[in-house]
N, C-alpha and C. Protein backbone atom coordinates (compact mmCIF):
# COMPACT_ATOMS: atom_id res chain seq x y z
N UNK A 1 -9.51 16.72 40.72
CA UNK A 1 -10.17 15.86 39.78
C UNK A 1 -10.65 16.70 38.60
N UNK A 2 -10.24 16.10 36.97
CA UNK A 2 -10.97 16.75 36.20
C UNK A 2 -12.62 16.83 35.92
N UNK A 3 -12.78 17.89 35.88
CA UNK A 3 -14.55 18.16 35.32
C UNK A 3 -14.95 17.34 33.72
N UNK A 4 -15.73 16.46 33.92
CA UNK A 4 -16.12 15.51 33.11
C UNK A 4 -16.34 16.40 31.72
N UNK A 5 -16.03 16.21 30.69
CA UNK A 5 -16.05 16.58 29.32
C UNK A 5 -16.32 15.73 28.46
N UNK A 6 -16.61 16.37 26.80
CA UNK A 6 -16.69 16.03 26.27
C UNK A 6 -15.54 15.84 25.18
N UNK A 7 -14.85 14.52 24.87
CA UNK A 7 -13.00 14.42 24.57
C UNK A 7 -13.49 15.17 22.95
N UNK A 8 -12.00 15.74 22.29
CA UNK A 8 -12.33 16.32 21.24
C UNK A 8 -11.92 14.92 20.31
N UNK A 9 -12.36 15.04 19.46
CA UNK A 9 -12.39 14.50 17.98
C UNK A 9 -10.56 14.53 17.70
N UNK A 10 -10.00 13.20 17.23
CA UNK A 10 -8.79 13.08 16.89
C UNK A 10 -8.76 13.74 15.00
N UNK A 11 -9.68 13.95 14.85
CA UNK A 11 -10.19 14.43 13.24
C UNK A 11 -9.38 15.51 13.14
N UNK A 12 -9.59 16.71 13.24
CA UNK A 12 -9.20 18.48 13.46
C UNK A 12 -7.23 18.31 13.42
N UNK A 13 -7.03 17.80 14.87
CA UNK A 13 -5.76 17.31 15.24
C UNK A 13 -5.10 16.83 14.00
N UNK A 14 -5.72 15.23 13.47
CA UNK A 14 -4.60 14.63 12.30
C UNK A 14 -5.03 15.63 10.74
N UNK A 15 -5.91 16.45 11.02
CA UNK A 15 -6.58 17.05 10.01
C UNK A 15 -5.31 18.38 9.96
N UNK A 16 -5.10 18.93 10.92
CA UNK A 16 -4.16 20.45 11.06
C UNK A 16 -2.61 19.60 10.77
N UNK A 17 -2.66 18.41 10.96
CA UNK A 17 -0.63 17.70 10.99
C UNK A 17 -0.95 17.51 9.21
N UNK A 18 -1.78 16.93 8.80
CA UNK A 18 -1.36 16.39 7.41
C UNK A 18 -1.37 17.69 6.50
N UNK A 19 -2.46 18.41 6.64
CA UNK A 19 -2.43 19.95 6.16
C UNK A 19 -0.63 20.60 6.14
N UNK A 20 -0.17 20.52 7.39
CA UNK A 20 0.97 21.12 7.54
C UNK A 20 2.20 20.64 7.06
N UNK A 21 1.74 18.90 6.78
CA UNK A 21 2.77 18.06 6.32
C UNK A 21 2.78 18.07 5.00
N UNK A 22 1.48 18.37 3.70
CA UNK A 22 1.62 18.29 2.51
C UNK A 22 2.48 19.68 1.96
N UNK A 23 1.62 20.93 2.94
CA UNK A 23 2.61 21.90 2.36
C UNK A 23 4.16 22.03 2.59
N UNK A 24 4.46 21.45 3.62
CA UNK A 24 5.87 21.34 4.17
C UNK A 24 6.78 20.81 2.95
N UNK A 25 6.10 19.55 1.90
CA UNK A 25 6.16 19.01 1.40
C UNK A 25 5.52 19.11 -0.45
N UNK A 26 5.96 20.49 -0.39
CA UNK A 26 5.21 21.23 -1.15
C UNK A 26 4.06 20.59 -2.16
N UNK A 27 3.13 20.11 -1.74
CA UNK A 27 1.99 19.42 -2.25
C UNK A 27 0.99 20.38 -2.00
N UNK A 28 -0.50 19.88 -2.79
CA UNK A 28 -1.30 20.62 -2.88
C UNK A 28 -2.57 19.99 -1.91
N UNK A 29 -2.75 20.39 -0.68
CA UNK A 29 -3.39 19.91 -0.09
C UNK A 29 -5.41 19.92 -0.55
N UNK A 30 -5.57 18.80 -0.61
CA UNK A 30 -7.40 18.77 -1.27
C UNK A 30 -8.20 17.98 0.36
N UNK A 31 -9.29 18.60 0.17
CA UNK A 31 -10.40 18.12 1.10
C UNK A 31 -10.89 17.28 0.27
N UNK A 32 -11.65 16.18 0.54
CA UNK A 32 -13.39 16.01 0.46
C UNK A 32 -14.28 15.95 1.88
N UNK A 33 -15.42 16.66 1.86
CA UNK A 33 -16.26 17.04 2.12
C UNK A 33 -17.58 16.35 1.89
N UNK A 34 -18.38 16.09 2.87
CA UNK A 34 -19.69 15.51 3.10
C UNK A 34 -20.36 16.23 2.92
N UNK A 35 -20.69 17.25 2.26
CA UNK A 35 -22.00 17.87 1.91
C UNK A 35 -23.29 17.63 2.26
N UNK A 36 -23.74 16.60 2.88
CA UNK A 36 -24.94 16.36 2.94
C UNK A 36 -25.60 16.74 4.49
N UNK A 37 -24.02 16.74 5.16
CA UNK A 37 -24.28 17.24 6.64
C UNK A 37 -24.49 18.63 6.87
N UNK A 38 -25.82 18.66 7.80
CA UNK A 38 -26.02 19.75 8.65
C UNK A 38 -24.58 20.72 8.65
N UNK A 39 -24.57 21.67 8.72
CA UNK A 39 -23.35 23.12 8.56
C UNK A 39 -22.94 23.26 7.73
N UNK A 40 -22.75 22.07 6.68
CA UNK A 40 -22.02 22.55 5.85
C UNK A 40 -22.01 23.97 4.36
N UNK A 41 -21.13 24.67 4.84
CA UNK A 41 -21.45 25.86 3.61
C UNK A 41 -20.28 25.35 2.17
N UNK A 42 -20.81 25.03 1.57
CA UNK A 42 -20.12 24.73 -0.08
C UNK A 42 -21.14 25.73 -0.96
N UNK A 43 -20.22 25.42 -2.08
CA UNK A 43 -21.29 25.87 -3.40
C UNK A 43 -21.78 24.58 -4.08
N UNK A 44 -23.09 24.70 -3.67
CA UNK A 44 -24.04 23.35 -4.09
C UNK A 44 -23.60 22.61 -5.61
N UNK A 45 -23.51 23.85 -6.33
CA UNK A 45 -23.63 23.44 -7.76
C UNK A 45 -22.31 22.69 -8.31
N UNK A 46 -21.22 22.54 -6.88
CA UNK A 46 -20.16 21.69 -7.16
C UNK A 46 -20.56 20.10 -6.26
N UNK A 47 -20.74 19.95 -6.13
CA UNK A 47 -21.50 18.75 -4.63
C UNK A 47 -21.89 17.84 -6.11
N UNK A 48 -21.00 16.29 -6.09
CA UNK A 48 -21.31 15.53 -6.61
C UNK A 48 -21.82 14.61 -5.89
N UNK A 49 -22.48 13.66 -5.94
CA UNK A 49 -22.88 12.10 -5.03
C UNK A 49 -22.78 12.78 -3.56
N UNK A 50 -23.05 13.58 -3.49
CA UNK A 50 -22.99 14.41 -1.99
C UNK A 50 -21.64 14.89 -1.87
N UNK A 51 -20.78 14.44 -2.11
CA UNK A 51 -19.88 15.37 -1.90
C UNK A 51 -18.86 16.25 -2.42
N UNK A 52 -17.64 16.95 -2.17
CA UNK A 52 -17.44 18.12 -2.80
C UNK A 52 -15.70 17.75 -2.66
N UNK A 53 -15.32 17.78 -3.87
CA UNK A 53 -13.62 17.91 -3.10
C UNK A 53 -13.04 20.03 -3.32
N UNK A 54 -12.42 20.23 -2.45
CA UNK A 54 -12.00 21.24 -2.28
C UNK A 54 -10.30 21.89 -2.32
N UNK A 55 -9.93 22.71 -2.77
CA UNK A 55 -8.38 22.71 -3.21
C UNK A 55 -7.83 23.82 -2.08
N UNK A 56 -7.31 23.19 -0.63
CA UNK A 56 -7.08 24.24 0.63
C UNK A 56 -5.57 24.83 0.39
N UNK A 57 -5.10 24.79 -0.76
CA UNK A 57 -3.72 25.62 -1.32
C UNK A 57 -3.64 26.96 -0.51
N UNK A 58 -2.53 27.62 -0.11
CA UNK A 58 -2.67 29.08 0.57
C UNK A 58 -3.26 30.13 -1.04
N UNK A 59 -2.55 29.36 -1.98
CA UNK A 59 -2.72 30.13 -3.18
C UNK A 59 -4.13 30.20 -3.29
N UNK A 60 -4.68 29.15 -3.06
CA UNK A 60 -6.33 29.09 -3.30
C UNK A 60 -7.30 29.45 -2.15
N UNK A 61 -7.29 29.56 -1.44
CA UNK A 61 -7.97 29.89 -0.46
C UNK A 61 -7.40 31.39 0.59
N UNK A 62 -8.26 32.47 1.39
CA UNK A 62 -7.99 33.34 2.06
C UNK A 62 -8.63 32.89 3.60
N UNK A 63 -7.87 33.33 4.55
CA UNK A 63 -8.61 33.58 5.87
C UNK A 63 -8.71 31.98 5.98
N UNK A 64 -8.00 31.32 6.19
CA UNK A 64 -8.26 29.88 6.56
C UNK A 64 -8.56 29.58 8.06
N UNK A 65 -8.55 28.38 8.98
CA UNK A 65 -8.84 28.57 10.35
C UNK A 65 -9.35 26.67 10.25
N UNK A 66 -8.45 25.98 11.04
CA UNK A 66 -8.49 24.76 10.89
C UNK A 66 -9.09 24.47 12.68
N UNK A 67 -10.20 24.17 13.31
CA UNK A 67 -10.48 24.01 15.10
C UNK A 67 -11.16 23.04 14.99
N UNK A 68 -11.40 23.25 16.43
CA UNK A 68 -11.93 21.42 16.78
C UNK A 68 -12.88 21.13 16.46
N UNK A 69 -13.86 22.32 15.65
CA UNK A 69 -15.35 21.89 15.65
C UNK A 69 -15.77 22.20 14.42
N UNK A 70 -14.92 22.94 13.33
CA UNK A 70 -15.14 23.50 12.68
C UNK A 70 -13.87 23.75 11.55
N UNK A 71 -13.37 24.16 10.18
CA UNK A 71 -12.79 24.40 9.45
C UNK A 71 -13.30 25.20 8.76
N UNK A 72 -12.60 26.48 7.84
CA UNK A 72 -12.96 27.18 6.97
C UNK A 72 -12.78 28.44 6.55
N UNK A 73 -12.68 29.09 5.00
CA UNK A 73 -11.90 29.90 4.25
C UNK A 73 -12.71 30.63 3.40
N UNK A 74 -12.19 31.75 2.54
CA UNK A 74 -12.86 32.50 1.63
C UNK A 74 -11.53 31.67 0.37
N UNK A 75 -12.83 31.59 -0.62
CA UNK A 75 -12.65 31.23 -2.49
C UNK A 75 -12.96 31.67 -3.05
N UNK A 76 -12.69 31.88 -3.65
CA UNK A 76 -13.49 31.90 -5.30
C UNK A 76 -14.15 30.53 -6.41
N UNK A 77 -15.40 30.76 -6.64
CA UNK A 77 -15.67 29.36 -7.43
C UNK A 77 -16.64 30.37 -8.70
N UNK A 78 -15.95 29.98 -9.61
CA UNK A 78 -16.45 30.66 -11.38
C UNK A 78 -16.54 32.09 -11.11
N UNK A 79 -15.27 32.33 -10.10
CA UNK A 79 -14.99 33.98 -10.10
C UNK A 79 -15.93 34.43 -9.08
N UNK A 80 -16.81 34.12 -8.12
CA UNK A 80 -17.70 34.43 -7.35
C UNK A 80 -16.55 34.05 -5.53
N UNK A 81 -16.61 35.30 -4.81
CA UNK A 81 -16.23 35.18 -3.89
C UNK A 81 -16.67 34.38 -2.80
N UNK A 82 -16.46 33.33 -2.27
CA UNK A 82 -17.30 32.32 -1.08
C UNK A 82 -17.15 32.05 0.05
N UNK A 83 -17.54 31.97 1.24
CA UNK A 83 -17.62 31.57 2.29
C UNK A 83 -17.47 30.10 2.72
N UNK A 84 -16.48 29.37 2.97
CA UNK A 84 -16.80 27.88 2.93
C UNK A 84 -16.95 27.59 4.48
N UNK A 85 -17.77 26.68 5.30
CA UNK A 85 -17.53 26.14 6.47
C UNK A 85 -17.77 24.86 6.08
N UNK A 86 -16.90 23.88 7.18
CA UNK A 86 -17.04 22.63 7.16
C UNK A 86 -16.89 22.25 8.54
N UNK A 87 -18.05 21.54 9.06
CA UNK A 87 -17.69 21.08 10.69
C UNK A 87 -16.89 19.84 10.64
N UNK A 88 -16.30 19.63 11.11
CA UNK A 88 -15.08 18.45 11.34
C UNK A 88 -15.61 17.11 11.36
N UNK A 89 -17.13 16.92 11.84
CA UNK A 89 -17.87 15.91 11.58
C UNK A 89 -18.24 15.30 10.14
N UNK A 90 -18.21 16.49 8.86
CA UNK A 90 -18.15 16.14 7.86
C UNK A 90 -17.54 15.91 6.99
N UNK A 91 -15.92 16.46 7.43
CA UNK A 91 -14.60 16.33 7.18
C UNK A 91 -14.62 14.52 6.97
N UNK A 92 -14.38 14.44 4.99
CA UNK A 92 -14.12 12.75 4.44
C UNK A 92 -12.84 12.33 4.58
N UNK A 93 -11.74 13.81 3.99
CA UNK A 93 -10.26 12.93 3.75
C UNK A 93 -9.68 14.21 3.56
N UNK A 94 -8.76 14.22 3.92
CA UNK A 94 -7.65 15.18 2.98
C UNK A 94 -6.28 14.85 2.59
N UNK A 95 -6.11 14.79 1.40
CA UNK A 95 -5.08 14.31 0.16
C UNK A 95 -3.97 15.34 -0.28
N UNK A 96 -3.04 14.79 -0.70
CA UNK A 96 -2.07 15.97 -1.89
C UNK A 96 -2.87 15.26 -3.23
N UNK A 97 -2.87 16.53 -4.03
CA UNK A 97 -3.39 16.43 -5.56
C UNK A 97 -2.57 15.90 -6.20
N UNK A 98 -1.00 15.80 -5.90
CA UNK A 98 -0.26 15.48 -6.62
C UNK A 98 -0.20 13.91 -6.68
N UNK A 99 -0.33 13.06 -5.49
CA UNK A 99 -0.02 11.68 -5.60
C UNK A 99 -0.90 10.85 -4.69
N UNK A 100 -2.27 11.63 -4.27
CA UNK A 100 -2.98 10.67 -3.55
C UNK A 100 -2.98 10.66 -2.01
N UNK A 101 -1.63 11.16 -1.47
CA UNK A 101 -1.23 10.47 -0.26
C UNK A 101 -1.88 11.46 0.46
N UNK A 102 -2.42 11.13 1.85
CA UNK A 102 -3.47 11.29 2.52
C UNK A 102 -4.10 10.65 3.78
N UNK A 103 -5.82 11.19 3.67
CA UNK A 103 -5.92 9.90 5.13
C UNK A 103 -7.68 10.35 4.63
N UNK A 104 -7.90 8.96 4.59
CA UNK A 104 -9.53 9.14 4.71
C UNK A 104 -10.06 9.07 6.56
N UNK A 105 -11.00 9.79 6.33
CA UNK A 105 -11.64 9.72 8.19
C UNK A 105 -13.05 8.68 8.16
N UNK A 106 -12.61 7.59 8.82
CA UNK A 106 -13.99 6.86 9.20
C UNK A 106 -14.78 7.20 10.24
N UNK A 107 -15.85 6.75 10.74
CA UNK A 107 -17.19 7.51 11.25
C UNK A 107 -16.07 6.80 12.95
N UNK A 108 -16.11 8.14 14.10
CA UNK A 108 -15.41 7.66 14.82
C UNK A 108 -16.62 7.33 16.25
N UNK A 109 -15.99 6.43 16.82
CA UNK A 109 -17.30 5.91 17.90
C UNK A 109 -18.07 7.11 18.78
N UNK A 110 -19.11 7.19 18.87
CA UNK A 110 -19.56 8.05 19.83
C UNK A 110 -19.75 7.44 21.43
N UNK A 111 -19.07 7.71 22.17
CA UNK A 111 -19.08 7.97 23.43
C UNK A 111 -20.42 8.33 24.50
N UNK A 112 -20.62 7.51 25.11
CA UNK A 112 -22.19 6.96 25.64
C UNK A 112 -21.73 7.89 27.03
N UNK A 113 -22.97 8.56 27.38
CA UNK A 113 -23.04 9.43 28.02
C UNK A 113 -22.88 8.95 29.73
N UNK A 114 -22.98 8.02 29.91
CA UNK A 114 -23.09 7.25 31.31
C UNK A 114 -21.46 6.85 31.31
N UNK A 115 -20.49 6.19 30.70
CA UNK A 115 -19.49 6.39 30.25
C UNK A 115 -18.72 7.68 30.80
N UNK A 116 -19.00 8.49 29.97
CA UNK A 116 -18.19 10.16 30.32
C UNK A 116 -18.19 10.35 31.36
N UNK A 117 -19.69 10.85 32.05
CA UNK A 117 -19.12 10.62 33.94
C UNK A 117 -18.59 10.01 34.84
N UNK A 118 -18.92 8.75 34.35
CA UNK A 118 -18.18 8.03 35.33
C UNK A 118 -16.74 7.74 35.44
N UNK A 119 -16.18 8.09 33.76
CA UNK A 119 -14.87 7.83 33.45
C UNK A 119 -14.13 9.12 32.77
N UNK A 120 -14.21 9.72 33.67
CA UNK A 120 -13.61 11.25 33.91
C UNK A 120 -12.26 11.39 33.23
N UNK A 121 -11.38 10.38 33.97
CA UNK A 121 -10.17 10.66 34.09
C UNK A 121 -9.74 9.72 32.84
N UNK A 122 -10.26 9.18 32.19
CA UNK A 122 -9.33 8.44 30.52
C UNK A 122 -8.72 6.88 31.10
N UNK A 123 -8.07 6.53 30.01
CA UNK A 123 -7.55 5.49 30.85
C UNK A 123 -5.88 5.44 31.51
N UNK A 124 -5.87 4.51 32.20
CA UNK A 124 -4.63 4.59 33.35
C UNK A 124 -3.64 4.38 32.24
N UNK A 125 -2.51 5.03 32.80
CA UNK A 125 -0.64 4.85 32.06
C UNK A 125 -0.47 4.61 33.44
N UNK A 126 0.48 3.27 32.74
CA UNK A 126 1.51 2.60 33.79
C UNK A 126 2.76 2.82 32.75
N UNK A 127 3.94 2.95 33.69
CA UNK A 127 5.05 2.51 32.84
C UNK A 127 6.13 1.11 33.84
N UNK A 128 6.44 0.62 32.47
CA UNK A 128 7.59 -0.14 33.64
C UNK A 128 8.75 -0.44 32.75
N UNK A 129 9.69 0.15 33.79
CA UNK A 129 11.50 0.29 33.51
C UNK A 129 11.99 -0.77 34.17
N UNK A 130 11.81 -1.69 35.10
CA UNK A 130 12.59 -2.50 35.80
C UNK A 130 12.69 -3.49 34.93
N UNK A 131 14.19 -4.21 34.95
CA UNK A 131 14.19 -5.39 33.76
C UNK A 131 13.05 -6.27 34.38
N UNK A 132 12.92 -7.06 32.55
CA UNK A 132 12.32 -8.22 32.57
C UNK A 132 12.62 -9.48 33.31
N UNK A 133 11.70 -9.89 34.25
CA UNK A 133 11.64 -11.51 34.65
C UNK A 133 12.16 -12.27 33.46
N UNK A 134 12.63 -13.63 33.92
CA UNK A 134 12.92 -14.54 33.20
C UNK A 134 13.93 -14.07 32.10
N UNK A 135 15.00 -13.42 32.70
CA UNK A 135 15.97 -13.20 31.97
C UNK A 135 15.67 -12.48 30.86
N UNK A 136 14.76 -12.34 30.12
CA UNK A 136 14.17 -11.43 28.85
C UNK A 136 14.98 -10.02 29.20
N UNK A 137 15.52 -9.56 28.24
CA UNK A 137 16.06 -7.84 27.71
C UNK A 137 15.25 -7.25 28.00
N UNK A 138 15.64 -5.93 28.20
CA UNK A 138 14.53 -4.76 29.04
C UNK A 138 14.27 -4.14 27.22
N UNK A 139 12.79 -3.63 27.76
CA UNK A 139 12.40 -3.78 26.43
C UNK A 139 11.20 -4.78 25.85
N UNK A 140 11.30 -6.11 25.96
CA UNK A 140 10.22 -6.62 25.87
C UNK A 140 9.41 -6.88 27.02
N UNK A 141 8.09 -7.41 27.03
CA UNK A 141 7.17 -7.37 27.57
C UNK A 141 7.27 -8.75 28.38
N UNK A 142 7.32 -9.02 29.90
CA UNK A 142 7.59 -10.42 30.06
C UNK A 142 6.19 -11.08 29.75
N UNK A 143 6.21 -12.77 29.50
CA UNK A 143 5.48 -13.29 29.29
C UNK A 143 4.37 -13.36 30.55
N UNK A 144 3.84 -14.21 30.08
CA UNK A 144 2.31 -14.32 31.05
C UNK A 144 2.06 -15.79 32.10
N UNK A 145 3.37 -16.52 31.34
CA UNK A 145 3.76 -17.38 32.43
C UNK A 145 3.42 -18.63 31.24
N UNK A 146 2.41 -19.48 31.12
CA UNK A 146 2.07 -20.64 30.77
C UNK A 146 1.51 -20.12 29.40
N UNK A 147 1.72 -20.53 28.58
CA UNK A 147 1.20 -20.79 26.94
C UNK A 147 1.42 -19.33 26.58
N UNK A 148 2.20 -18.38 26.81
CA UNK A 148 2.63 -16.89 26.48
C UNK A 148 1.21 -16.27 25.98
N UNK A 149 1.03 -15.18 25.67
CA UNK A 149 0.53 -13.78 25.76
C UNK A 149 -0.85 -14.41 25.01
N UNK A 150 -1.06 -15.54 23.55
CA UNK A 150 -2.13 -15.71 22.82
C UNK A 150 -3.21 -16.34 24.01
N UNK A 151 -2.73 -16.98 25.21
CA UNK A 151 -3.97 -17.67 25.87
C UNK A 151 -4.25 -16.88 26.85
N UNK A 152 -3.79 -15.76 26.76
CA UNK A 152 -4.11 -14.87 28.15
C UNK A 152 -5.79 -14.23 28.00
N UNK A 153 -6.93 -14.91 29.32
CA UNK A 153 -7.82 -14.17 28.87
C UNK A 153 -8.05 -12.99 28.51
N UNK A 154 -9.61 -12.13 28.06
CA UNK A 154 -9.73 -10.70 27.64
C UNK A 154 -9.85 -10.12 29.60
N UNK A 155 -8.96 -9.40 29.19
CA UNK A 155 -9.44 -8.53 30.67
C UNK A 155 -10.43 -7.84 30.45
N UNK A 156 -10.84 -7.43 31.88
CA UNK A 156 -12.13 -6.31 31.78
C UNK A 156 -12.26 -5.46 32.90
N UNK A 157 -12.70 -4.46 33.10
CA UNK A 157 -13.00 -3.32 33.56
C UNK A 157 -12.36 -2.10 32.67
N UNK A 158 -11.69 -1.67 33.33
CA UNK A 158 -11.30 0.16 32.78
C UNK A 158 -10.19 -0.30 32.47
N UNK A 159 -9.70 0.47 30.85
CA UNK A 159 -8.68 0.01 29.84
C UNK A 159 -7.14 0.65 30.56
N UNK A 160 -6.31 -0.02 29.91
CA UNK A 160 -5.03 0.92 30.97
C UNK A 160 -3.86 0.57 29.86
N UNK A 161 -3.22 1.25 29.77
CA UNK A 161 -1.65 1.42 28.63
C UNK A 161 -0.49 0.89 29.43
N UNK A 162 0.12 0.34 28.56
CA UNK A 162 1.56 -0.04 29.16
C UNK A 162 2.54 0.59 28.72
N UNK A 163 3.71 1.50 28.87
CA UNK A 163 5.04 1.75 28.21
C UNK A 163 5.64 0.78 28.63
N UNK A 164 6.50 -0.12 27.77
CA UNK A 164 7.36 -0.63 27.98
C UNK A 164 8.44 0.29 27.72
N UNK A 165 9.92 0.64 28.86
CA UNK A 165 11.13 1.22 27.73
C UNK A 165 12.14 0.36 27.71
């Protein structure tokens, strides 16, 4: 059995793919930054409405380091060498400069502590390969019998995934 944890943040994760996808894509990858949160190291005197956009180019930045809890590089800002940290909690968006494209991060649910222990293990994967009932192509999902899938009540207890293949 796994030892109950605390799950990491999907932030860091889609934060290190789009990073890797703008330069792949030779774009200029930009942060914004929450400034107003606890850790964060910026240079104040750039921090508009609280926050800061930042230019994470290899050209522009040294010593980079993208983790689960944390992000951050040496700059230069008006020729002054800098230290930037950003905890992943304050992590707003990161964009190409060139056309926008990107991903803003909304505030993600926090996870209730009575929860975590008891639900150790995540939720259940089922898969199912055997054809479909009622003649249906393998592949879709068979129905639910009477008035199809919209009248099916909300289930409840512990959440569980389906593969259909």
């Amino acid at each position: 059995m796994m030892q109950a944890s605390r799950p990491y943040s999907s932030r860091p994760y889609l934060a290190r793919a789009l990073y890797q996808w703008l330069l792949d894509n030779d774009l200029t990858p930009y942060i914004v930054v929450d400034a107003e949160q606890p850790g964060v190291e910026v240079p104040r005197q750039f921090v508009q409405n609280g926050q800061i956009v930042l230019n994470m180019a290899p050209t522009a930045v040294r010593d980079l380091f993208m983790e689960n809890e944390a992000l951050g590089f040496s700059a230069r800002f008006g020729g002054q060498p800098m230290r930037i940290m950003v905890p992943i909690s304050a992590l707003v968006a990161i964009y190409a400069r060139e056309n926008g494209v990107g991903m803003v991060f909304g505030h993600e649910p926090v996870m209730p502590a009575a929860a975590e222990s008891t639900d150790a293990e995540g939720p259940a994967l089922s898969s199912v390969e055997e054809e479909a009932p009622d003649g249906a192509p393998s592949g879709e999902a068979p129905s639910s019998g009477e008035g199809g899938d919209g009248d099916a009540p909300p289930r409840k207890g512990r959440p569980s995934l389906r593969v259909i293949k």
